[in-house]
C-alpha atoms as a PDB file:
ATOM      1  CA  UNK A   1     -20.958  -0.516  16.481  1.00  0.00           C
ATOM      2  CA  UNK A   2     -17.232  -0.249  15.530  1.00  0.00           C
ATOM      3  CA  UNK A   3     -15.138  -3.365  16.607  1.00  0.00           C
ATOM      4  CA  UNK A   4     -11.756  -2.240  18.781  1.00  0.00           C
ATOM      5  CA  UNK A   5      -8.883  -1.887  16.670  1.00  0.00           C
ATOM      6  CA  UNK A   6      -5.160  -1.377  17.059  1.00  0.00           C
ATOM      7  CA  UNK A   7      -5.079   2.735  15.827  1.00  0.00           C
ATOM      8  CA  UNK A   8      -2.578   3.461  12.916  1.00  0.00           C
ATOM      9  CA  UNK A   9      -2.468   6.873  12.252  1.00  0.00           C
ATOM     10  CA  UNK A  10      -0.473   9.056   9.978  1.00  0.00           C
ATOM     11  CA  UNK A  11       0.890  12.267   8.500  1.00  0.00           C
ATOM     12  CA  UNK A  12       0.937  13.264   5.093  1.00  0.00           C
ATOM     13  CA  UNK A  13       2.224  16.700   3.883  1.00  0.00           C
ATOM     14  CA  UNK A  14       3.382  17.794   0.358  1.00  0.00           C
ATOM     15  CA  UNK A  15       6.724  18.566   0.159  1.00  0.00           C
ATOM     16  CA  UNK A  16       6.124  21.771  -1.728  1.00  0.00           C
ATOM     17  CA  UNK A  17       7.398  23.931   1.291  1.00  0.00           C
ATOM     18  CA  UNK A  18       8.525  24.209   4.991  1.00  0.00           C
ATOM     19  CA  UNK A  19       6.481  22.870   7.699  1.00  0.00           C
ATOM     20  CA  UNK A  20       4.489  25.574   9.553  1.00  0.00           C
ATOM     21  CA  UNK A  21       2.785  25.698  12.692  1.00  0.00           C
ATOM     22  CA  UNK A  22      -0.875  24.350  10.770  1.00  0.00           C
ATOM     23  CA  UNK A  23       1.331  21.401   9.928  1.00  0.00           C
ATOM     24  CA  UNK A  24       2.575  20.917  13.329  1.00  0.00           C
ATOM     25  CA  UNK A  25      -0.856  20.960  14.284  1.00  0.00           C
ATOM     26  CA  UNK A  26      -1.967  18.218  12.276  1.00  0.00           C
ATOM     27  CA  UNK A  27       1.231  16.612  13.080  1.00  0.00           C
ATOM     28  CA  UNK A  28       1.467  16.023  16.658  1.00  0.00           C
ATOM     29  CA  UNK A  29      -2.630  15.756  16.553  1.00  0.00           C
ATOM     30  CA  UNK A  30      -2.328  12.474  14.695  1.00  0.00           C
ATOM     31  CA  UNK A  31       1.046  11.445  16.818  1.00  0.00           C
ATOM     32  CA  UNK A  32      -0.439  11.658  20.032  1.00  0.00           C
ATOM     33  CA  UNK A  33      -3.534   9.979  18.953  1.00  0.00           C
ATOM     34  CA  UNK A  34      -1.745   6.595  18.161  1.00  0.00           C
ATOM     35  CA  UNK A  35       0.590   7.224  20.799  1.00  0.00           C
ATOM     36  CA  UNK A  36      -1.929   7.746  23.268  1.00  0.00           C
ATOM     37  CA  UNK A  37      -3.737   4.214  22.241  1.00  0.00           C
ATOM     38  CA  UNK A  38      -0.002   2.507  21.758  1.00  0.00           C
ATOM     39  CA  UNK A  39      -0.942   2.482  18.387  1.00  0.00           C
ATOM     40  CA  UNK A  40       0.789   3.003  15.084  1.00  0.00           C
ATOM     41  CA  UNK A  41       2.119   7.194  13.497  1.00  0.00           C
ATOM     42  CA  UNK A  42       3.112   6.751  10.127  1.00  0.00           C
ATOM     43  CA  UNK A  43       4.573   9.233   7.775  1.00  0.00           C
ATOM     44  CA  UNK A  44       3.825   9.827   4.331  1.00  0.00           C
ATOM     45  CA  UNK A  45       5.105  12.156   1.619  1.00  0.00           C
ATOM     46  CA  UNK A  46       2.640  12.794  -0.805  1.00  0.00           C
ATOM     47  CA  UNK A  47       5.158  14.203  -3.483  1.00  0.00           C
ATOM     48  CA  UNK A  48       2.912  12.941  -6.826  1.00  0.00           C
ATOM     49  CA  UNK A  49       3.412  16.758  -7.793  1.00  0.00           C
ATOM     50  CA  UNK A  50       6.882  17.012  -9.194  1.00  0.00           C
ATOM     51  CA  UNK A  51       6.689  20.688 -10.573  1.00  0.00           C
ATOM     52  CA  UNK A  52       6.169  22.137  -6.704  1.00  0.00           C
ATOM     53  CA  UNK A  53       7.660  19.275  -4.703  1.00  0.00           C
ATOM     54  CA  UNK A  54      11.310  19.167  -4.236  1.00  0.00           C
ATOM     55  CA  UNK A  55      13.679  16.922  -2.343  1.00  0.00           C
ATOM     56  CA  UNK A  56      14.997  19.419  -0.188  1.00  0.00           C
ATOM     57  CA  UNK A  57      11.431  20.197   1.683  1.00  0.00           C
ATOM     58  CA  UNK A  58      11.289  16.884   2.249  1.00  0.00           C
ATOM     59  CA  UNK A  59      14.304  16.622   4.158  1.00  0.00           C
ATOM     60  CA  UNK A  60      12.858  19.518   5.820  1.00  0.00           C
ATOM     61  CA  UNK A  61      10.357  17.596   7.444  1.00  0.00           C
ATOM     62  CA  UNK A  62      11.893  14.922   8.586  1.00  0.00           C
ATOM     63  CA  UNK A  63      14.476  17.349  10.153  1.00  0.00           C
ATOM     64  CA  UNK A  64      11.614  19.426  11.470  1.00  0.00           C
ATOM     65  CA  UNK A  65       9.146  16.634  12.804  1.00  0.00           C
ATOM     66  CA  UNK A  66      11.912  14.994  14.781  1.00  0.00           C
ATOM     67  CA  UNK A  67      12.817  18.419  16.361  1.00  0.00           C
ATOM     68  CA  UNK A  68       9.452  18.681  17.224  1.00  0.00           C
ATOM     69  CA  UNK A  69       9.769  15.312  18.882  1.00  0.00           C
ATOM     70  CA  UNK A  70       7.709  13.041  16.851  1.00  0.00           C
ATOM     71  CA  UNK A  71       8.777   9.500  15.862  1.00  0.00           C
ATOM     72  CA  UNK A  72       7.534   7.718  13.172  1.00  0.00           C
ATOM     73  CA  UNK A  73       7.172   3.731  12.838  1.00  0.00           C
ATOM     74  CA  UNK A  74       8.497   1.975   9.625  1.00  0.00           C
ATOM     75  CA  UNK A  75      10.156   3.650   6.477  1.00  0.00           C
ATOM     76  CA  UNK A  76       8.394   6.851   5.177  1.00  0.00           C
ATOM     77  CA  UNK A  77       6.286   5.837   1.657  1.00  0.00           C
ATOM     78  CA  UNK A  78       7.305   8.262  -0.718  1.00  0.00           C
ATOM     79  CA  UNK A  79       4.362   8.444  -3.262  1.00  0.00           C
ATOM     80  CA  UNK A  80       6.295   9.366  -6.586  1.00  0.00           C
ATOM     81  CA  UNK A  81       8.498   5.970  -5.851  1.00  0.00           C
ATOM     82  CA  UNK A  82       4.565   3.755  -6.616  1.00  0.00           C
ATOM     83  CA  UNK A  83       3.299   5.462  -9.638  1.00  0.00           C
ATOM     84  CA  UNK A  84       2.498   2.025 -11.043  1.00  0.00           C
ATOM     85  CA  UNK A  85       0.640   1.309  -7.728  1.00  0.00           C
ATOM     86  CA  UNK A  86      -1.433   4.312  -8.858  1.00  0.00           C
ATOM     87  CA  UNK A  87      -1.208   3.588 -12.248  1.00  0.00           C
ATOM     88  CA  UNK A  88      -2.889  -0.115 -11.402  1.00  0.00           C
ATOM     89  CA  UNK A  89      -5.887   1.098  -9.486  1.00  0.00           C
ATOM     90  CA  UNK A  90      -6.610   3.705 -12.314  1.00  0.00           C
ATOM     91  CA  UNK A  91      -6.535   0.660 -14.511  1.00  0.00           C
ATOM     92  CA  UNK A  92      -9.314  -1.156 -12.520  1.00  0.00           C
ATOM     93  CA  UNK A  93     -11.736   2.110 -12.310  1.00  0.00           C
ATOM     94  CA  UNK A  94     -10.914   2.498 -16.204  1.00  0.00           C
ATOM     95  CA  UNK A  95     -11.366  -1.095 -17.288  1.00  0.00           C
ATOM     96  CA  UNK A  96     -14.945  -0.788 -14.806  1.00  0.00           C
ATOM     97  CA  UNK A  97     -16.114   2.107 -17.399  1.00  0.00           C
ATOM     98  CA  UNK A  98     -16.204   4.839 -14.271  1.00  0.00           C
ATOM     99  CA  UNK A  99     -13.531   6.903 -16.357  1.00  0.00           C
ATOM    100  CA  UNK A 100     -13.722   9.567 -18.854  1.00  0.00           C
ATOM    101  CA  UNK A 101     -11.027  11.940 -21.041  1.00  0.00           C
ATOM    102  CA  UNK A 102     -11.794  15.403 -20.108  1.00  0.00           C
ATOM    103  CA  UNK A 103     -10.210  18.112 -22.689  1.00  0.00           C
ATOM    104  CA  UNK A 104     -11.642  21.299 -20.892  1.00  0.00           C
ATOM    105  CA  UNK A 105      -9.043  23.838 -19.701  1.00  0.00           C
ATOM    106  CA  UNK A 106      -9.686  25.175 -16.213  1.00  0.00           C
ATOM    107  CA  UNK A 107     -10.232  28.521 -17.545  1.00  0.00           C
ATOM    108  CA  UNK A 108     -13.434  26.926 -19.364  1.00  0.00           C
ATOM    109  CA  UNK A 109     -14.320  25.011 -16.514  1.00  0.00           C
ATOM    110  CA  UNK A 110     -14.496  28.714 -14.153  1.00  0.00           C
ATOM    111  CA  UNK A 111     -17.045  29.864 -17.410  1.00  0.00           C
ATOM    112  CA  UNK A 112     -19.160  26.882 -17.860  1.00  0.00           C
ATOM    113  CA  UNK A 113     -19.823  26.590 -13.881  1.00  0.00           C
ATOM    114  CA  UNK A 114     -21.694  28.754 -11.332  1.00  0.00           C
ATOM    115  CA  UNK A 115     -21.503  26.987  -8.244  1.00  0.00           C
ATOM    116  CA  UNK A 116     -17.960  26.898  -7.179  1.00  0.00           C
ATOM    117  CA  UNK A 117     -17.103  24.015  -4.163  1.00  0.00           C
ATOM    118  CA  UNK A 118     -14.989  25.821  -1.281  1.00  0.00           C
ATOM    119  CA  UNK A 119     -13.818  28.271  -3.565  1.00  0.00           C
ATOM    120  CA  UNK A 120     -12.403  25.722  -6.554  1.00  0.00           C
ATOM    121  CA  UNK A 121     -15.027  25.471  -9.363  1.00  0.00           C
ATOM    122  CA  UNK A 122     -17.092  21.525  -9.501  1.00  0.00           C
ATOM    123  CA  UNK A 123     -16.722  20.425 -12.993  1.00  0.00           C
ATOM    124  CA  UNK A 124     -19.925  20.781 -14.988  1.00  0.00           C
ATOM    125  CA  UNK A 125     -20.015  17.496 -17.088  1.00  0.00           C
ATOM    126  CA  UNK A 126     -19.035  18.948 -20.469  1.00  0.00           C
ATOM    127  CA  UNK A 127     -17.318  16.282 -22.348  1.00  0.00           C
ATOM    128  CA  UNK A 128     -18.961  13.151 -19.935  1.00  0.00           C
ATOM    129  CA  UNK A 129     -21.083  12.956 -22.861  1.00  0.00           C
ATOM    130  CA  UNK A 130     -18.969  12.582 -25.637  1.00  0.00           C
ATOM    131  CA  UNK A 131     -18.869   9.944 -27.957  1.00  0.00           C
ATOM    132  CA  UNK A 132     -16.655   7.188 -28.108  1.00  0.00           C
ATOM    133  CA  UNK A 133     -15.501   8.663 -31.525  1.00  0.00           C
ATOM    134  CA  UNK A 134     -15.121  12.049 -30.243  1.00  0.00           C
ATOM    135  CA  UNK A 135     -12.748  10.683 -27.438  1.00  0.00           C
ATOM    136  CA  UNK A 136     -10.498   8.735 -29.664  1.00  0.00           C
ATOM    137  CA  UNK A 137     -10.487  11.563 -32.339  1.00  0.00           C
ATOM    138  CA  UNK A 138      -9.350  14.057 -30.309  1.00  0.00           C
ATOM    139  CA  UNK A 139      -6.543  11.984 -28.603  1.00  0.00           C
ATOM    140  CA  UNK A 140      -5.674  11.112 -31.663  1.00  0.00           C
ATOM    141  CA  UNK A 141      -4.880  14.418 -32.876  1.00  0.00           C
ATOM    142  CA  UNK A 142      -2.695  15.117 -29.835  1.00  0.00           C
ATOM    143  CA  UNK A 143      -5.263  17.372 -27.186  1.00  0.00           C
ATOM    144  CA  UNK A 144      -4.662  16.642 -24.028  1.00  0.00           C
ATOM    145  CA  UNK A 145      -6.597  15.339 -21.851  1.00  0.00           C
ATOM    146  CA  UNK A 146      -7.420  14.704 -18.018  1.00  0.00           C
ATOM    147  CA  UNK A 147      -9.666  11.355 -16.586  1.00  0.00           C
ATOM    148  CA  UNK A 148     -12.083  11.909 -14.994  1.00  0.00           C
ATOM    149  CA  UNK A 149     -14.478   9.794 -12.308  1.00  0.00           C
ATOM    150  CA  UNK A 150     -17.984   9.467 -13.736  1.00  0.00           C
ATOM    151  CA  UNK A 151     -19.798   9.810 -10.158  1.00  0.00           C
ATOM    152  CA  UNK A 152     -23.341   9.288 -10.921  1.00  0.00           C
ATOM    153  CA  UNK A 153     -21.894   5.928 -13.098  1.00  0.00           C
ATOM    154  CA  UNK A 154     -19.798   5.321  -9.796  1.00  0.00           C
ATOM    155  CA  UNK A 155     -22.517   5.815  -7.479  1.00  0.00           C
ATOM    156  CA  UNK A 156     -24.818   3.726  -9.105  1.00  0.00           C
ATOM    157  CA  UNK A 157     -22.497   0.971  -8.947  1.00  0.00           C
ATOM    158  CA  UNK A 158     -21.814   1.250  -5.231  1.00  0.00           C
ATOM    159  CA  UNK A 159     -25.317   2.623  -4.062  1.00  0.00           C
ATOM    160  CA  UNK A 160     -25.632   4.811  -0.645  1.00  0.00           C
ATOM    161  CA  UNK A 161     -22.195   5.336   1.218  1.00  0.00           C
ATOM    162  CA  UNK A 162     -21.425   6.579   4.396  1.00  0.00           C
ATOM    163  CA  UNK A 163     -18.522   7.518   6.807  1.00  0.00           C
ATOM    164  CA  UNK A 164     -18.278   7.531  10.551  1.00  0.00           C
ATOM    165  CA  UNK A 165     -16.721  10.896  11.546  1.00  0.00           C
ATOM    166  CA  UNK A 166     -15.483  10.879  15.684  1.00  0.00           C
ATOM    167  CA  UNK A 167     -17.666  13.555  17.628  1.00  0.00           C
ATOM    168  CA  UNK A 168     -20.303  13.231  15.006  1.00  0.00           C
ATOM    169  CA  UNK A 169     -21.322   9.133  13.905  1.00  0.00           C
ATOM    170  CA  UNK A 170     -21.924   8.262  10.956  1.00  0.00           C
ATOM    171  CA  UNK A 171     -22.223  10.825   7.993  1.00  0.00           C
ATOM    172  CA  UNK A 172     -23.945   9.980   4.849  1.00  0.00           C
ATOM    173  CA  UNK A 173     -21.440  10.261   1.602  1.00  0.00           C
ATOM    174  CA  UNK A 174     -22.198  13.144  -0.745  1.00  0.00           C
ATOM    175  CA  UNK A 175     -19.935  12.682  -3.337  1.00  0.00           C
ATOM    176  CA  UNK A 176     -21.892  14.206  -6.076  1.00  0.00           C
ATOM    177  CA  UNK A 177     -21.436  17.526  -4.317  1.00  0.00           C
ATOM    178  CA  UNK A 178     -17.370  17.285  -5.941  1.00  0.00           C
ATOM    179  CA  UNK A 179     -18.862  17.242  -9.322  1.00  0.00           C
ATOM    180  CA  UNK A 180     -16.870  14.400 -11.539  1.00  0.00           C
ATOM    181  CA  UNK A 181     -13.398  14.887 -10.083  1.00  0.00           C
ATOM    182  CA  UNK A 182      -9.900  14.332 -11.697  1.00  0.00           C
ATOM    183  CA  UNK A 183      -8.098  11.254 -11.102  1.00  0.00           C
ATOM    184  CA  UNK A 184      -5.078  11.525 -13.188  1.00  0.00           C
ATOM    185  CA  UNK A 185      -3.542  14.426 -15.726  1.00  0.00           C
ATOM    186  CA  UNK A 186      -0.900  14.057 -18.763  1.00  0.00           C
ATOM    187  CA  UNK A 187       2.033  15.816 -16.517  1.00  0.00           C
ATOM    188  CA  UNK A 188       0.784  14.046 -13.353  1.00  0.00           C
ATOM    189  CA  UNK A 189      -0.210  10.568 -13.606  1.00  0.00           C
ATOM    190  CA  UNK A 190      -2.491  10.281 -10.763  1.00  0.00           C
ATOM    191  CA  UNK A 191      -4.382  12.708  -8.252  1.00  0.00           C
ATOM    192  CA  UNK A 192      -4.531  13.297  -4.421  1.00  0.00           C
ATOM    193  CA  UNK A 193      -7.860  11.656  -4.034  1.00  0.00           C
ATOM    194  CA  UNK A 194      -6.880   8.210  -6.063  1.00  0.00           C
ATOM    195  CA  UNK A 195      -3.266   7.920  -3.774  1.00  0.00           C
ATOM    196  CA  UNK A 196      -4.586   8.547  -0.147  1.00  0.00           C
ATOM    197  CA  UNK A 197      -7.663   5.759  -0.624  1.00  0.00           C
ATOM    198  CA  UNK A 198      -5.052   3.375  -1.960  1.00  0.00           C
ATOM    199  CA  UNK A 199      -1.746   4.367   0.835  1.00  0.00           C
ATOM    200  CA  UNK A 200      -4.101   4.261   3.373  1.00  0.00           C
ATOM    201  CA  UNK A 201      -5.435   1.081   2.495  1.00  0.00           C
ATOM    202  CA  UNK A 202      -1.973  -0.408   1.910  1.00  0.00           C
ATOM    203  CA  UNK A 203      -0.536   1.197   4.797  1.00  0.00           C
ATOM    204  CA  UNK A 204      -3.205  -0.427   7.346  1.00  0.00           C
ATOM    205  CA  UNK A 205      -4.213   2.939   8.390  1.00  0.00           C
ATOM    206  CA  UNK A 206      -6.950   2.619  10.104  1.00  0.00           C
ATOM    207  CA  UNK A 207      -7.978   6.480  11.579  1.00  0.00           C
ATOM    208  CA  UNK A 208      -7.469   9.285   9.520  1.00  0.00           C
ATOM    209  CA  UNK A 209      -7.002  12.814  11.455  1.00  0.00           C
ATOM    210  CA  UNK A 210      -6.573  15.742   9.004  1.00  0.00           C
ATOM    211  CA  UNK A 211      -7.509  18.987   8.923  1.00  0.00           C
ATOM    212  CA  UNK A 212     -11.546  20.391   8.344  1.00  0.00           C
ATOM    213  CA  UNK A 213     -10.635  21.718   5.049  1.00  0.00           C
ATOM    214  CA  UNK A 214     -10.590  18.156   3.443  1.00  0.00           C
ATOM    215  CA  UNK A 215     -14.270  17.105   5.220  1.00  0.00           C
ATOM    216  CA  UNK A 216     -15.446  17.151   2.039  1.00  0.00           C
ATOM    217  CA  UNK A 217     -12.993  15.485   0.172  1.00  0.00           C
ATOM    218  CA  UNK A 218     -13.968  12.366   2.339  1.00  0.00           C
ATOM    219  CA  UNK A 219     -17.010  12.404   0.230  1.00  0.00           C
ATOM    220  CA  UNK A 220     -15.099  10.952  -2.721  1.00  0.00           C
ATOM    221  CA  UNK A 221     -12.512   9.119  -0.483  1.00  0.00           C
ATOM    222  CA  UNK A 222     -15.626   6.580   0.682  1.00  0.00           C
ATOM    223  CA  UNK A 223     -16.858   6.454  -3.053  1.00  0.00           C
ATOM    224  CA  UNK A 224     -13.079   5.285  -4.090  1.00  0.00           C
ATOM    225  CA  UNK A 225     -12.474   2.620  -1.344  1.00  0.00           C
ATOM    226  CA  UNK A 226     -15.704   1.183  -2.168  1.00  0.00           C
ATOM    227  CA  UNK A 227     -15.038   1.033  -5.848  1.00  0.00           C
ATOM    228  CA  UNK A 228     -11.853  -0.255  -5.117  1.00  0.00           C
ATOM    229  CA  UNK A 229     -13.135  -2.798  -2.566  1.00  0.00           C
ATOM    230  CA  UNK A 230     -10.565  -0.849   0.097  1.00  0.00           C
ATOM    231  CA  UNK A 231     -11.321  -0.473   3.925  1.00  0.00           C
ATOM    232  CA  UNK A 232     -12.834   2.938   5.343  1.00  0.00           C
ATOM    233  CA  UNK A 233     -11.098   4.053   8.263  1.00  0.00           C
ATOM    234  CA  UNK A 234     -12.454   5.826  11.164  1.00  0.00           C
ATOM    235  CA  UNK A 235     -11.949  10.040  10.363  1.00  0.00           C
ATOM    236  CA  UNK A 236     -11.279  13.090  12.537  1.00  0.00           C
ATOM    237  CA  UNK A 237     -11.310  16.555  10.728  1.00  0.00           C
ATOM    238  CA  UNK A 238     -10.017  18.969  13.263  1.00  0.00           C
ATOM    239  CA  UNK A 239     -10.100  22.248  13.996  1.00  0.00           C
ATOM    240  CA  UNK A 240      -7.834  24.531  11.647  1.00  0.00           C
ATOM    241  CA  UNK A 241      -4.847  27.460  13.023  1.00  0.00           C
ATOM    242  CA  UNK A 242      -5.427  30.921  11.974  1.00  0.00           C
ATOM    243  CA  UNK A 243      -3.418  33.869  12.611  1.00  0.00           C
ATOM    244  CA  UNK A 244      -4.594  36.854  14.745  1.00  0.00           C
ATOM    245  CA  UNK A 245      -7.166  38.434  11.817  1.00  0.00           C
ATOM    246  CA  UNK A 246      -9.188  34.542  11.931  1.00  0.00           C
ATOM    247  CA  UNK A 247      -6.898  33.600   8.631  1.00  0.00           C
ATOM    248  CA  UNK A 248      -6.302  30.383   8.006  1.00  0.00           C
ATOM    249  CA  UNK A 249      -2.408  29.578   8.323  1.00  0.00           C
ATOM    250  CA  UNK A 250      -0.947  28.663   5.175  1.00  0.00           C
ATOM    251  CA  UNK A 251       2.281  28.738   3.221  1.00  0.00           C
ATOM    252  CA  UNK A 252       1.121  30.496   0.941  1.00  0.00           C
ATOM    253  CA  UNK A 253       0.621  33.009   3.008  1.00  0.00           C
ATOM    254  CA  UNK A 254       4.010  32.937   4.354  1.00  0.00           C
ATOM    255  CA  UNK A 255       2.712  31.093   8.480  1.00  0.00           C
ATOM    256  CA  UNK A 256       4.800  30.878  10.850  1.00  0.00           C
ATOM    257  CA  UNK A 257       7.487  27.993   9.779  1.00  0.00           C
ATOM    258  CA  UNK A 258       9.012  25.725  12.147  1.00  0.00           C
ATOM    259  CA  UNK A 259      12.578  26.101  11.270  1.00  0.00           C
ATOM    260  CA  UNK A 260      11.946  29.796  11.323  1.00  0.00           C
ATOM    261  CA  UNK A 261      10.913  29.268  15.026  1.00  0.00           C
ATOM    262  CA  UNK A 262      13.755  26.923  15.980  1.00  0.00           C
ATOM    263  CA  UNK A 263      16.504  29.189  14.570  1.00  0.00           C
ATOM    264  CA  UNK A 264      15.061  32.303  16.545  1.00  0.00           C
ATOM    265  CA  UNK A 265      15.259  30.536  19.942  1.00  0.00           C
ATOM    266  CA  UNK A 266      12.413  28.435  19.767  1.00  0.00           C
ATOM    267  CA  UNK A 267      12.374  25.319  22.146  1.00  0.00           C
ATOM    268  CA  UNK A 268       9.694  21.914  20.659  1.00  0.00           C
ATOM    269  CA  UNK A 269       7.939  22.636  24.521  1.00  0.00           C
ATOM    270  CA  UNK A 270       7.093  26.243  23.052  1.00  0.00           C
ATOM    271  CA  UNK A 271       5.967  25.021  19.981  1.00  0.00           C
ATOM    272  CA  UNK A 272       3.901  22.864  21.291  1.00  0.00           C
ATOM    273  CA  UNK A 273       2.404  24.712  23.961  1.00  0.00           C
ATOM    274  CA  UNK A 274       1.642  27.217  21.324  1.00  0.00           C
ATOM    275  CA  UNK A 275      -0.271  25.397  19.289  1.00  0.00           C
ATOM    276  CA  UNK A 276      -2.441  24.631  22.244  1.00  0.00           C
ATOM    277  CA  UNK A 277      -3.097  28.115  22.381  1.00  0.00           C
ATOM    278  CA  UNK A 278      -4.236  29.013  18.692  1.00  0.00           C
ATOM    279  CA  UNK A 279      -7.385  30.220  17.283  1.00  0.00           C
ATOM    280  CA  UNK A 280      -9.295  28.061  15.512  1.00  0.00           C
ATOM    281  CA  UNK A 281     -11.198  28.662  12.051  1.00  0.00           C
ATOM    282  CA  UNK A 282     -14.567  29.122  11.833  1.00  0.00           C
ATOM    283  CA  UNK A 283     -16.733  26.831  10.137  1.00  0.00           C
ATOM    284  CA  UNK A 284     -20.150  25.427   9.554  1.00  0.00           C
ATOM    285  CA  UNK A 285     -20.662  21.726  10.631  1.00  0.00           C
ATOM    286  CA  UNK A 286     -17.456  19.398   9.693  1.00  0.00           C
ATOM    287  CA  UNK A 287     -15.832  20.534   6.660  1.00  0.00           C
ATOM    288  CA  UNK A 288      -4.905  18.881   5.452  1.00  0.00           C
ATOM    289  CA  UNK A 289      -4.065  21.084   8.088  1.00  0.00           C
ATOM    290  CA  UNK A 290      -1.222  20.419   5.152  1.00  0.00           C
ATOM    291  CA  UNK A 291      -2.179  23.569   2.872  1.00  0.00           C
END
């Protein structure tokens, strides 16, 4: 049974764009859980991404959020300020042999693979079996290279995993089904997966709400704290907003943006009593409402 806790939620989008109504979502569904239990809502800007991110969406939504009406507790943690936080745990997985260069391109990955994962194709092992003197030679003569987590080395080393998942128990941890995923490139020094295990840790968060989209991302999030010796919080993958045709809302697909909402008339009360009224995505069992 899971021992009573103080709840310290949080938020995390990418600052790649403007906030729309999915975000929102995900948002105030995190906010009112911690403020429900007098808990802890944190906010996070995962900005590791430097091409797409850009100081100016971030603003955004912290202008946005408190329009909305949501408060945060404490300073924001702006990821690209703790690369060397990043950089430290990658040390620890590397000097634990769980890490390997990978020199494929993603356009060789898409050929050598037939089972893509949620639409993204699972990398099929092809240089996890290169020699030592392979590895060196190559990064010697300049190719680049990502790392990559060795999962079956990884799994071995941490033996069955599981996650409990509120609504559903405890789920067992799959994380094989990601194939040996990136944890750091030469133009981005760490991944996604590597700085939410280690924030969330730091940051005492102890339930995780996000959207259903990243269910199975969880899978390597369980297989990274325990590698990393890093609590597991409790998780809640929610429902998803879609527009009127059942697609998911996106900005990519240009959804509904706050400000776009608020500078038509818009009160917060609307915009949150829409989102009460959204369709949800489809979806088979559990699988950021921050696309």
């Amino acid at each position: 049974m899971l021992r009573e806790m103080t709840i310290t939620t949080r938020f995390a989008p990418s600052p790649t764009g403007y906030l729309h109504l999915g975000h929102a979502y995900a948002a105030h569904t995190a906010w009112a859980k911690a403020r429900a239990a007098h808990g802890k809502f944190l906010l996070r800007l995962e900005d590791i991404d430097r091409t797409r991110c850009k100081p100016a969406f971030a603003a955004a939504i912290l202008e946005d959020l408190r329009w909305l009406g949501l408060s945060w507790d404490g300073a924001v943690r702006v990821q690209s300020a703790h690369l060397a936080d990043y950089s430290a745990a990658l040390a620890r997985l590397e000097a634990g042999g769980l890490l390997y260069p990978c020199f494929c391109t993603r356009s060789e990955i898409a050929r050598a693979q037939t089972a893509p994962h949620d639409g993204e194709p699972v990398y099929p092992g092809t240089c996890r079996g290169l020699s030592i003197a392979e590895r060196t030679r190559r990064i010697a003569h300049g190719q680049k290279y990502a790392r990559r987590l060795d999962v079956t080395r990884a799994m071995r080393a941490t033996g069955a995993l599981r996650f409990f998942e509120e609504g559903s128990g405890w789920v067992d941890a799959q994380p094989a089904a990601l194939g040996d995923v990136v944890l750091a490139r030469n133009d981005i020094p760490t991944s996604y997966h590597l700085c939410v295990v280690h924030d969330d840790a730091l940051q005492g968060v102890t339930h995780v709400t996000r959207g259903e989209d990243l269910f199975s991302a969880t899978h390597i999030h369980v297989l990274l704290q325990s590698l990393l010796g890093l609590p597991m919080p409790v998780y809640t993958h929610h429902k998803l907003l879609t527009d009127e045709t059942g697609k998911r809302l996106a900005k990519r697909d240009a959804a509904p943006r706050l400000r776009t909402m608020r500078e038509a008339g818009a009160t917060p009360d609307e915009v949150l009593a829409q989102l009460q009224n959204q369709p949800a995505a489809s979806h088979s069992g559990v699988e950021s409402g921050a696309a």
